[in-house]
Structures are given as structure tokens and as C-alpha cells.
N, C-alpha and C. Protein backbone atom coordinates (compact mmCIF):
# COMPACT_ATOMS: atom_id res chain seq x y z
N UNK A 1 117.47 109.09 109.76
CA UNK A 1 116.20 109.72 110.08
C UNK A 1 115.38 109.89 108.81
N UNK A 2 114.08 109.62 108.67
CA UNK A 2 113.18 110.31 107.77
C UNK A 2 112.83 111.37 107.68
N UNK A 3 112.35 111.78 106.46
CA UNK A 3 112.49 113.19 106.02
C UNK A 3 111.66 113.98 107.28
N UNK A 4 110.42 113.37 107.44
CA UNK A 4 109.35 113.86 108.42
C UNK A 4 109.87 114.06 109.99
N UNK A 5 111.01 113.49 110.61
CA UNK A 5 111.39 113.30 111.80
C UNK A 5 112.47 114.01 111.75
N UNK A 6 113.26 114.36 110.64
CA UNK A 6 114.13 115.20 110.27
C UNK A 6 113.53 116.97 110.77
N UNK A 7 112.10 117.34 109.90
CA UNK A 7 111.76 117.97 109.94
C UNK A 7 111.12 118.79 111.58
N UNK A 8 110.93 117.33 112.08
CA UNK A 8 110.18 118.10 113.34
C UNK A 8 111.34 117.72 114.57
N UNK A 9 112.08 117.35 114.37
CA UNK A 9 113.31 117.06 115.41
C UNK A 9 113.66 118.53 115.15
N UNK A 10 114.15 119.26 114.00
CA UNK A 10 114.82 120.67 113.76
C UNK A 10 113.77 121.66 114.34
N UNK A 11 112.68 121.35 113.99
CA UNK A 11 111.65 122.40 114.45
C UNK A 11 111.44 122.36 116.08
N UNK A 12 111.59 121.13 116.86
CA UNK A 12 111.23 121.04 118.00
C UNK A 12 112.92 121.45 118.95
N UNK A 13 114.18 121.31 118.31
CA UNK A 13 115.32 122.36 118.69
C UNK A 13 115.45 123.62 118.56
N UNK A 14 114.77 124.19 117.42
CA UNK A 14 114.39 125.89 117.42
C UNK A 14 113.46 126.07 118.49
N UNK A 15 113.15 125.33 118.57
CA UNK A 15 111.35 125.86 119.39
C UNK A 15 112.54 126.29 120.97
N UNK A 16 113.56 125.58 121.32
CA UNK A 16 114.08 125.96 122.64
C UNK A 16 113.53 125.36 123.85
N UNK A 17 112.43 124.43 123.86
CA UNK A 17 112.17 123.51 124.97
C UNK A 17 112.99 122.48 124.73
N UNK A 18 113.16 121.97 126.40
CA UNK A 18 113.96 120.71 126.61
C UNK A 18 112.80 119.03 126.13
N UNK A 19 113.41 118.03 125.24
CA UNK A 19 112.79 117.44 124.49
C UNK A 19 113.71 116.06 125.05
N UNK A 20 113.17 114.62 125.30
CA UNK A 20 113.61 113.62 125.18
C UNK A 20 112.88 113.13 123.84
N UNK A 21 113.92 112.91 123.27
CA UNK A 21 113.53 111.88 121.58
C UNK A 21 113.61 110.50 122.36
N UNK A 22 112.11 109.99 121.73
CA UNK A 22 111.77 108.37 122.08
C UNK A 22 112.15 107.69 120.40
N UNK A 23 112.82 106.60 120.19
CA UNK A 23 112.48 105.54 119.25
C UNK A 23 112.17 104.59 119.44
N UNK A 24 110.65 104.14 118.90
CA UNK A 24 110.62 102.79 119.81
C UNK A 24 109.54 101.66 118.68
N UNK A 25 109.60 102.47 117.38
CA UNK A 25 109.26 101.69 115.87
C UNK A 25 107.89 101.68 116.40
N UNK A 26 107.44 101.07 115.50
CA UNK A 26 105.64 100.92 115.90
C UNK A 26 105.08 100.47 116.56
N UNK A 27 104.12 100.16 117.18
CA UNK A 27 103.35 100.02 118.22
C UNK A 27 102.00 99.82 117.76
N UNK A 28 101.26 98.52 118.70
CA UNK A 28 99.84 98.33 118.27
C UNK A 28 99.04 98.70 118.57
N UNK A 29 98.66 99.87 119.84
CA UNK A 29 98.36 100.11 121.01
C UNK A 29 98.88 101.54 121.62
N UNK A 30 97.33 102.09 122.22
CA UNK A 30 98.21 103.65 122.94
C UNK A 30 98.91 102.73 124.41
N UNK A 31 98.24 101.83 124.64
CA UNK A 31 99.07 101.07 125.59
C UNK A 31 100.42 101.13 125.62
N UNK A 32 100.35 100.25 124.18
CA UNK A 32 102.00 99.84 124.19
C UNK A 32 102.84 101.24 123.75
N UNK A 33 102.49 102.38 123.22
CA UNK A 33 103.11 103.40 122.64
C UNK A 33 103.35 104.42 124.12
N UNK A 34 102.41 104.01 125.43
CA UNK A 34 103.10 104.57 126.69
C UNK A 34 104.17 104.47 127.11
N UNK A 35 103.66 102.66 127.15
CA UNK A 35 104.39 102.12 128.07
C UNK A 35 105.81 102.47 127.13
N UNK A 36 106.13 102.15 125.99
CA UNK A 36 107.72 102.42 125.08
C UNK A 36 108.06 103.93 125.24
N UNK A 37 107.05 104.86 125.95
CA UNK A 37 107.85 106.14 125.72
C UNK A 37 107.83 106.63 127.35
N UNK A 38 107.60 105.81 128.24
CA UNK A 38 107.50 105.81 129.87
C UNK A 38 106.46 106.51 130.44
N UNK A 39 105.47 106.93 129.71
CA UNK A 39 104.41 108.02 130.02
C UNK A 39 103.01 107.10 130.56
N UNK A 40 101.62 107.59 130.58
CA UNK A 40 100.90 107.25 131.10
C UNK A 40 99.78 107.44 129.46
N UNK A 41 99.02 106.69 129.45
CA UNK A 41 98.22 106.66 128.24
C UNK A 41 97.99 108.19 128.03
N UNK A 42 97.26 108.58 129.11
CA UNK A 42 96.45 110.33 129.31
C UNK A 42 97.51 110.91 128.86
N UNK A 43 99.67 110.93 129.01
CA UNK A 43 100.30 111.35 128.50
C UNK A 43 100.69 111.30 127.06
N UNK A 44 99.98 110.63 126.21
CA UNK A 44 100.04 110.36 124.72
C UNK A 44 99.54 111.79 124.44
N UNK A 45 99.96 112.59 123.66
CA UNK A 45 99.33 113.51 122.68
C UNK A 45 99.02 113.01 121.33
N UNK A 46 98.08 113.15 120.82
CA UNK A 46 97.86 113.20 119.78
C UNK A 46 97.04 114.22 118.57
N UNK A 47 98.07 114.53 117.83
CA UNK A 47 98.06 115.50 116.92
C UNK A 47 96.94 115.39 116.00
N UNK A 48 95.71 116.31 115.75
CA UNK A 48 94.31 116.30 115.12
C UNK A 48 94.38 117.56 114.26
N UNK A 49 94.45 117.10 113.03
CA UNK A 49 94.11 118.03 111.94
C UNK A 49 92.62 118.53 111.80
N UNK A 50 92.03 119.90 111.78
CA UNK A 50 90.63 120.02 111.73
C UNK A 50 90.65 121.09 111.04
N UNK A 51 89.57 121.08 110.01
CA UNK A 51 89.57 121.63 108.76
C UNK A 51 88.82 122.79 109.45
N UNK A 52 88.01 124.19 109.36
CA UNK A 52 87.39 125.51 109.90
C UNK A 52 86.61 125.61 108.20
N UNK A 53 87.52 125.18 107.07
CA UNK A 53 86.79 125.63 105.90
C UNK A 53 87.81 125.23 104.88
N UNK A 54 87.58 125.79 103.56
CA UNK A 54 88.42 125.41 103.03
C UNK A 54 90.01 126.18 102.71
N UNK A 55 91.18 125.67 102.94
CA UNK A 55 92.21 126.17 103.09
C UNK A 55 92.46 126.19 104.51
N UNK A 56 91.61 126.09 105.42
CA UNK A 56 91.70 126.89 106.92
C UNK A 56 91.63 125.71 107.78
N UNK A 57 92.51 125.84 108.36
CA UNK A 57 93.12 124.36 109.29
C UNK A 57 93.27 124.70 110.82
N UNK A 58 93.46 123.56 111.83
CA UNK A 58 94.27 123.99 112.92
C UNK A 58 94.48 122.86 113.03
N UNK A 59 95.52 123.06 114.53
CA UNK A 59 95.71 121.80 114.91
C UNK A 59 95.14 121.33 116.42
N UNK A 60 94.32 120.51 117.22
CA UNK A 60 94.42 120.07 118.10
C UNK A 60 95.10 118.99 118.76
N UNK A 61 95.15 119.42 120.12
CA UNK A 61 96.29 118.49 120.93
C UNK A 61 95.78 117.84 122.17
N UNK A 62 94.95 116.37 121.67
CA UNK A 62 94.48 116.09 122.58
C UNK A 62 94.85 114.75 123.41
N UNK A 63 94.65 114.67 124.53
CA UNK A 63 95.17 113.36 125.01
C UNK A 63 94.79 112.23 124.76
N UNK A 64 95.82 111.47 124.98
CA UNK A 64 95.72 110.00 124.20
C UNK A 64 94.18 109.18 125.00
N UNK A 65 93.63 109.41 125.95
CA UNK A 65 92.65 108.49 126.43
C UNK A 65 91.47 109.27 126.48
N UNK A 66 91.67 110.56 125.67
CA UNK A 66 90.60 111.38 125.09
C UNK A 66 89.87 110.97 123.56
N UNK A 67 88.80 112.15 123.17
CA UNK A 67 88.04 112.09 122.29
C UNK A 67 88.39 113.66 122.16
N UNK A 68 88.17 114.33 120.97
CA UNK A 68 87.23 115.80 120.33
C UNK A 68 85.95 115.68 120.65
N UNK A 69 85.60 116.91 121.74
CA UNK A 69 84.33 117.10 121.92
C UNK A 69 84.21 118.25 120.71
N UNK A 70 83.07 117.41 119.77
CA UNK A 70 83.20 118.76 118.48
C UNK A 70 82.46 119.95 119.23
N UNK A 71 80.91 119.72 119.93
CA UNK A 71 79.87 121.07 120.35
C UNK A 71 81.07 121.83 121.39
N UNK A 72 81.60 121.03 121.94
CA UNK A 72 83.55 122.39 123.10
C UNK A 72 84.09 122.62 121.79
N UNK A 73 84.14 122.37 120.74
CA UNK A 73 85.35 122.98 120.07
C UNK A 73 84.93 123.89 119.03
N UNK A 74 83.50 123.54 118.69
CA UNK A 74 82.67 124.23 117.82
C UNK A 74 82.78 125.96 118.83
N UNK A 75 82.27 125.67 119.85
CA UNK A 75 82.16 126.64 120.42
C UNK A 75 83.28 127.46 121.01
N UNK A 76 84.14 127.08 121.29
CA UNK A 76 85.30 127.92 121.43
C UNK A 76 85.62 128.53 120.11
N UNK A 77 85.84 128.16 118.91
CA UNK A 77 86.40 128.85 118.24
C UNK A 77 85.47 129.32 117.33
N UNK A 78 84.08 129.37 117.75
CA UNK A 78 82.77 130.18 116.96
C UNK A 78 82.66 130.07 115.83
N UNK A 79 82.52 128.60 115.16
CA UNK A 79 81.81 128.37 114.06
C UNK A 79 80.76 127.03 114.73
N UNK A 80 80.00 127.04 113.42
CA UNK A 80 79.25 125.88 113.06
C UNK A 80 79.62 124.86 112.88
N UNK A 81 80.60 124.68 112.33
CA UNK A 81 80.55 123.33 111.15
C UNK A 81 82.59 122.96 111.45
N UNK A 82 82.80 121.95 111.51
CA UNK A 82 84.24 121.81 111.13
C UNK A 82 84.09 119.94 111.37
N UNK A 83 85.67 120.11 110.20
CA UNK A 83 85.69 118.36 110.01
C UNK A 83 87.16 117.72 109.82
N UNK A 84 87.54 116.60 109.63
CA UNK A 84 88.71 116.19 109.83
C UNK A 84 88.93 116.07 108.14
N UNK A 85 90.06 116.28 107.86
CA UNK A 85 90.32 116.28 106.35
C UNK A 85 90.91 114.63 106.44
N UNK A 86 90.54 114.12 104.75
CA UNK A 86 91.08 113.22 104.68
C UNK A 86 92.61 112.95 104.46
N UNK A 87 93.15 111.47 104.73
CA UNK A 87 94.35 110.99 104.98
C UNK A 87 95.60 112.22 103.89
N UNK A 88 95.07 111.70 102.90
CA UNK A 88 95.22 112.67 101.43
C UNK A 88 95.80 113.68 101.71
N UNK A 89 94.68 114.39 102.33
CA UNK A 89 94.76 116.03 102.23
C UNK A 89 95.54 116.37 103.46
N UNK A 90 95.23 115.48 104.71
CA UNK A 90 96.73 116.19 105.09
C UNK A 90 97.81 115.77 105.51
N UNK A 91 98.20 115.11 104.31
CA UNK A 91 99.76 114.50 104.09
C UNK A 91 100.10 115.76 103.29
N UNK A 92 99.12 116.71 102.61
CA UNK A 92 99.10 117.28 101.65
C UNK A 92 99.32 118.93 102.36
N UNK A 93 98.66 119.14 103.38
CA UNK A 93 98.69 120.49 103.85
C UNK A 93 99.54 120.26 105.35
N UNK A 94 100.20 118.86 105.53
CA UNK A 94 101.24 119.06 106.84
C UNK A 94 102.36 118.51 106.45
N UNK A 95 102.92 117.42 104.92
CA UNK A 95 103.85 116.93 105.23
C UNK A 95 103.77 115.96 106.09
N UNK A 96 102.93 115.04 107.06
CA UNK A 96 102.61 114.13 107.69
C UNK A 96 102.13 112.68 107.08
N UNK A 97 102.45 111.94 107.31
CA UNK A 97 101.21 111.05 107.30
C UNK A 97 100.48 110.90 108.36
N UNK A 98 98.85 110.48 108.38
CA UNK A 98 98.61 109.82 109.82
C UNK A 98 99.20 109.59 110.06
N UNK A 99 99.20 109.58 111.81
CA UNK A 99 99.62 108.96 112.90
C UNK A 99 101.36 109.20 113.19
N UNK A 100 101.64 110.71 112.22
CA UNK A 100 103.21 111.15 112.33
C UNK A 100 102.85 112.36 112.67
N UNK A 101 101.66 113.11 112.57
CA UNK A 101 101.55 114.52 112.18
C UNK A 101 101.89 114.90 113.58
N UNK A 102 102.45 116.30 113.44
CA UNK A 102 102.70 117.05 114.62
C UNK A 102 102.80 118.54 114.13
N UNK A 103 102.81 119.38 114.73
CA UNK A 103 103.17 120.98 115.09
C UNK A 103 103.78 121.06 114.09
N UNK A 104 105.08 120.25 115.14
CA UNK A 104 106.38 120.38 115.00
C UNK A 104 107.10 120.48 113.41
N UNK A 105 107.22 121.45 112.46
CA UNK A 105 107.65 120.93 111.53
C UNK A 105 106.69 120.63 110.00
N UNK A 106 105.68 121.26 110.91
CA UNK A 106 104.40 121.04 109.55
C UNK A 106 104.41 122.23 108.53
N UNK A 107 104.00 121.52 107.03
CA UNK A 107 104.57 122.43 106.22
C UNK A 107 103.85 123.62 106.59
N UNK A 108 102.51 123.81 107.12
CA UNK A 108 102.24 125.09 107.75
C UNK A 108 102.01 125.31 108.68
N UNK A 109 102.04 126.61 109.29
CA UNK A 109 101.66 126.85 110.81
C UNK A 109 100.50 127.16 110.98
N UNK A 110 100.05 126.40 111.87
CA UNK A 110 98.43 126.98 112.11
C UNK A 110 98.08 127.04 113.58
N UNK A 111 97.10 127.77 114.00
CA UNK A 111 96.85 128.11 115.17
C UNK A 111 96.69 126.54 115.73
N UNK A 112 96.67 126.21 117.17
CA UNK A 112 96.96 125.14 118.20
C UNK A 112 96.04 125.29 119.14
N UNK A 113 94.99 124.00 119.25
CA UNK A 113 94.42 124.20 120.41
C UNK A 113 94.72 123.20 121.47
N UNK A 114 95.13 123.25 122.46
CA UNK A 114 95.77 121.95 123.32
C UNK A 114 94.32 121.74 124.21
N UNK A 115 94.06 120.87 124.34
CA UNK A 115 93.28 120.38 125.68
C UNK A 115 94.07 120.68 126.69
N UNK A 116 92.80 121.33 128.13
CA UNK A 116 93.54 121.78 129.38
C UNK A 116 94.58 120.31 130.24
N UNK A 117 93.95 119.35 129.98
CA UNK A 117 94.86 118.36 130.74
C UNK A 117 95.84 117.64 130.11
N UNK A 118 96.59 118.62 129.52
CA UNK A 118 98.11 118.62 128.68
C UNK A 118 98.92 119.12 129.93
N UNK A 119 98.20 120.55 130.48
CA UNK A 119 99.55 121.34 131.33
C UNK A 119 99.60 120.85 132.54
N UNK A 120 100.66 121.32 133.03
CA UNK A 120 100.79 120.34 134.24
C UNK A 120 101.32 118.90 134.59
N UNK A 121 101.62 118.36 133.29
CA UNK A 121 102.35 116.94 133.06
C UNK A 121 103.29 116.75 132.15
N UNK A 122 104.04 115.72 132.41
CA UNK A 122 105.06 115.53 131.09
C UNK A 122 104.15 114.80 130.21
N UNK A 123 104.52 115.41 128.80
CA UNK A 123 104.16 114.53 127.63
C UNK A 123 104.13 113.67 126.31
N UNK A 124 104.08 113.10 125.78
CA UNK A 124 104.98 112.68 124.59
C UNK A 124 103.87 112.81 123.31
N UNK A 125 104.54 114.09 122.59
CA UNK A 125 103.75 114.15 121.28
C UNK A 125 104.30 113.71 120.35
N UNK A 126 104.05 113.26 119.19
CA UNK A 126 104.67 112.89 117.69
C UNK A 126 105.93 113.68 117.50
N UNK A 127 106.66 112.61 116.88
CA UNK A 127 108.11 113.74 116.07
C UNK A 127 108.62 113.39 114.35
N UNK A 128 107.15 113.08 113.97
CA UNK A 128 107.22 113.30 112.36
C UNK A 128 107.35 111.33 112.23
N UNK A 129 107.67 110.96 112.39
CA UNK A 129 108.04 109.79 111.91
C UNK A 129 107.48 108.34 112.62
N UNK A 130 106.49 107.66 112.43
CA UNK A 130 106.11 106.38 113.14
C UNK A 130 107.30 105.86 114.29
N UNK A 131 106.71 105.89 115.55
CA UNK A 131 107.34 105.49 116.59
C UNK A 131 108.44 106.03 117.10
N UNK A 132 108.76 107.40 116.52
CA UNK A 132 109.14 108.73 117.20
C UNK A 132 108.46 109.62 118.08
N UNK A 133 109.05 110.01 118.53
CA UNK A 133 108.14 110.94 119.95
C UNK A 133 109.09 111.77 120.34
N UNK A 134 108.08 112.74 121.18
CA UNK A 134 109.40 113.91 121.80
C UNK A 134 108.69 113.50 123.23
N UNK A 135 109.25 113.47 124.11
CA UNK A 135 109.24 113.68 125.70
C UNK A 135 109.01 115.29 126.14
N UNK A 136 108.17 115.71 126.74
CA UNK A 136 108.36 117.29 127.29
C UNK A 136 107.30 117.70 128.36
N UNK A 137 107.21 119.06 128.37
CA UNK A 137 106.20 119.06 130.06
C UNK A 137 105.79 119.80 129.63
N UNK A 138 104.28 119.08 129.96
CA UNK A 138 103.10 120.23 128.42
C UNK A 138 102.97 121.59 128.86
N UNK A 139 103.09 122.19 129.88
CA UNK A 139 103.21 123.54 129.72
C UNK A 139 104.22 124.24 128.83
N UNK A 140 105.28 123.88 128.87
CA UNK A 140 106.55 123.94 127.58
C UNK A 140 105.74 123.78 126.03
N UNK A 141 105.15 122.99 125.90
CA UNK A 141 104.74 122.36 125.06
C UNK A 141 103.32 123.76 124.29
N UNK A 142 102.57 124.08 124.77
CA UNK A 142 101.50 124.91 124.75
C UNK A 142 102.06 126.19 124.51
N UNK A 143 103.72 126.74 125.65
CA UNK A 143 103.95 128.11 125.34
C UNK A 143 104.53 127.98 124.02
N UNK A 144 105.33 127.02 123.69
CA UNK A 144 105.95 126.96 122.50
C UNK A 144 105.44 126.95 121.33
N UNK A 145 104.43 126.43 120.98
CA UNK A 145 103.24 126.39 120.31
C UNK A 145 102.22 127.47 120.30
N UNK A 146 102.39 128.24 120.71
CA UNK A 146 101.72 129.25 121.21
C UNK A 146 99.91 128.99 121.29
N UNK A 147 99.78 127.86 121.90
CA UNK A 147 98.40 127.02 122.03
C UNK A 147 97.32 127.95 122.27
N UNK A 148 96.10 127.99 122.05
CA UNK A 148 95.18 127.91 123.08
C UNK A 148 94.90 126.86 123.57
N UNK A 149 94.44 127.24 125.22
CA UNK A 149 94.40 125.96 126.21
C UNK A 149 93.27 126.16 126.72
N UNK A 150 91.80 124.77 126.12
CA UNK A 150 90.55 124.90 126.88
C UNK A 150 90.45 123.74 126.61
N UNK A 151 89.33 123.18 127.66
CA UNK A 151 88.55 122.09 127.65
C UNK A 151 87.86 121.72 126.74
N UNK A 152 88.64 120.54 125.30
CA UNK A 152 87.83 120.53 124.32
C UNK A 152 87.97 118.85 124.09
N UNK A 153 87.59 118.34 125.10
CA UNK A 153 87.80 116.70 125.02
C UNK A 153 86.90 116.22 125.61
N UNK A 154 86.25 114.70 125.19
CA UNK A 154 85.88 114.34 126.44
C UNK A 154 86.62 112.42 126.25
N UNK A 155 86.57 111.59 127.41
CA UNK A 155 86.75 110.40 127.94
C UNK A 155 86.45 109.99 126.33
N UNK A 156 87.66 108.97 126.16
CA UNK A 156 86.98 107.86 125.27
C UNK A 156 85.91 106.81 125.26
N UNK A 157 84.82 106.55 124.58
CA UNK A 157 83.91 105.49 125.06
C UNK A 157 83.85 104.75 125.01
């Protein structure tokens, strides 16, 4: 295991939800990264670092055949202004690289906002390491995380 999949495999067994670990190496495609983890594209999570300011992070959890609606997310969490940090910075403030980052296991904890059409389905979010995944049923997923859960997505275009 890599250090990163190490990290969020341990974190996602403390957490106490039931978890299927996917390996299924990389993938070119949220297509192909479904279809290898048995889910449905909309079941892809994907883990979004968003900066509030400086030092001040969260994480969103939005579905794979989604977008960040920034004016829903601006507004839920009552600022102006927020942005995605670069590659850099948060390998730097999660221990991630793109396209590994998760919750699960990040060097810090930060508040979680899940998009509402997480709960209610099984889902497969990141588990630290390219073409790792956890399997779970996003309501599990949100209490464990201790999410907020609102409508902050819209359709990809």
C-alpha cells in the first residue's frame, strides 16, 4: 500500500462505517472509474479542496457527473469569495495528490460539505491512492464525516 492509502484505509476503519476497498489502478475516464468500482458515474465522489481564505479550507463532496455551483456554495457558507488551491498547496495542506485526496486521512480536518445527492445511494469516494476507492452508502458517509448536506452542485456541461 502507499503511504496515502495507508493513511485513509486506517482513517476510514476508525471512522466505523462498513467500506468495500476497490483496486482497480488508473483509469481514463469517470466512465471507466464506475464501471471498475460497480457504481454509476453520479456514484463517483469526488473530493474538492476549497480555500474560504488563507489557512482556511474545506472539503466538498461532490458527485462525479456534477460541477461546484460556486453562487450555492458561496451562499451557504456566507462568504464572498472562495477558490480552489493549487496542485502544490494541497498536496501540502492534505497529504494528497490530485485526484487521491479524500477526508479520509487528510493531514487536516476540515469541515465537509457533501452535495444532497450523495444520501440515499451507495458510493465510491477516494482512498488516498490512484485507483483506490472505498465503496459505502452515502448517508454513512456524511454522518461519519460529520458533513453538511445541501444542494451545492449543478449538471456538468
Amino acid at each position: 500500500m502507499d503511504d496515502g492509502e495507508t493513511r485513509a484505509v486506517a482513517a476510514l476503519e476508525a471512522s466505523g462505517i462498513t467500506f468495500t476497498l476497490t483496486r482497480h489502478g488508473r483509469v481514463g475516464s469517470l466512465a471507466e472509474a464506475a464501471a471498475a468500482r460497480g457504481v454509476e458515474p453520479a456514484g463517483i465522489v469526488k473530493t474538492i479542496v476549497v480555500r474560504r481564505g488563507e489557512g482556511d479550507f474545506l472539503f466538498v463532496l461532490v458527485p462525479g457527473d456534477r460541477t461546484i455551483a460556486w453562487p450555492k456554495l458561496r451562499t451557504l457558507l456566507g462568504v464572498s469569495r472562495l477558490s480552489m488551491p493549487d496542485a502544490d498547496v494541497a498536496l501540502e495542506v492534505t497529504g494528497y495528490v490530485r485526484g487521491t485526496i479524500t477526508p479520509f486521512g487528510s493531514l487536516a480536518e476540515w469541515p465537509v460539505v457533501a452535495d444532497e445527492r450523495i444520501v440515499g445511494r451507495e458510493v465510491s469516494i477516494g482512498a488516498g491512492a490512484h485507483g483506490v476507492a472505498a465503496t459505502v452508502v452515502g448517508d454513512d458517509l456524511v454522518v461519519a464525516l460529520d458533513a453538511q448536506v445541501a444542494d451545492v452542485t449543478d449538471p456538468e456541461a
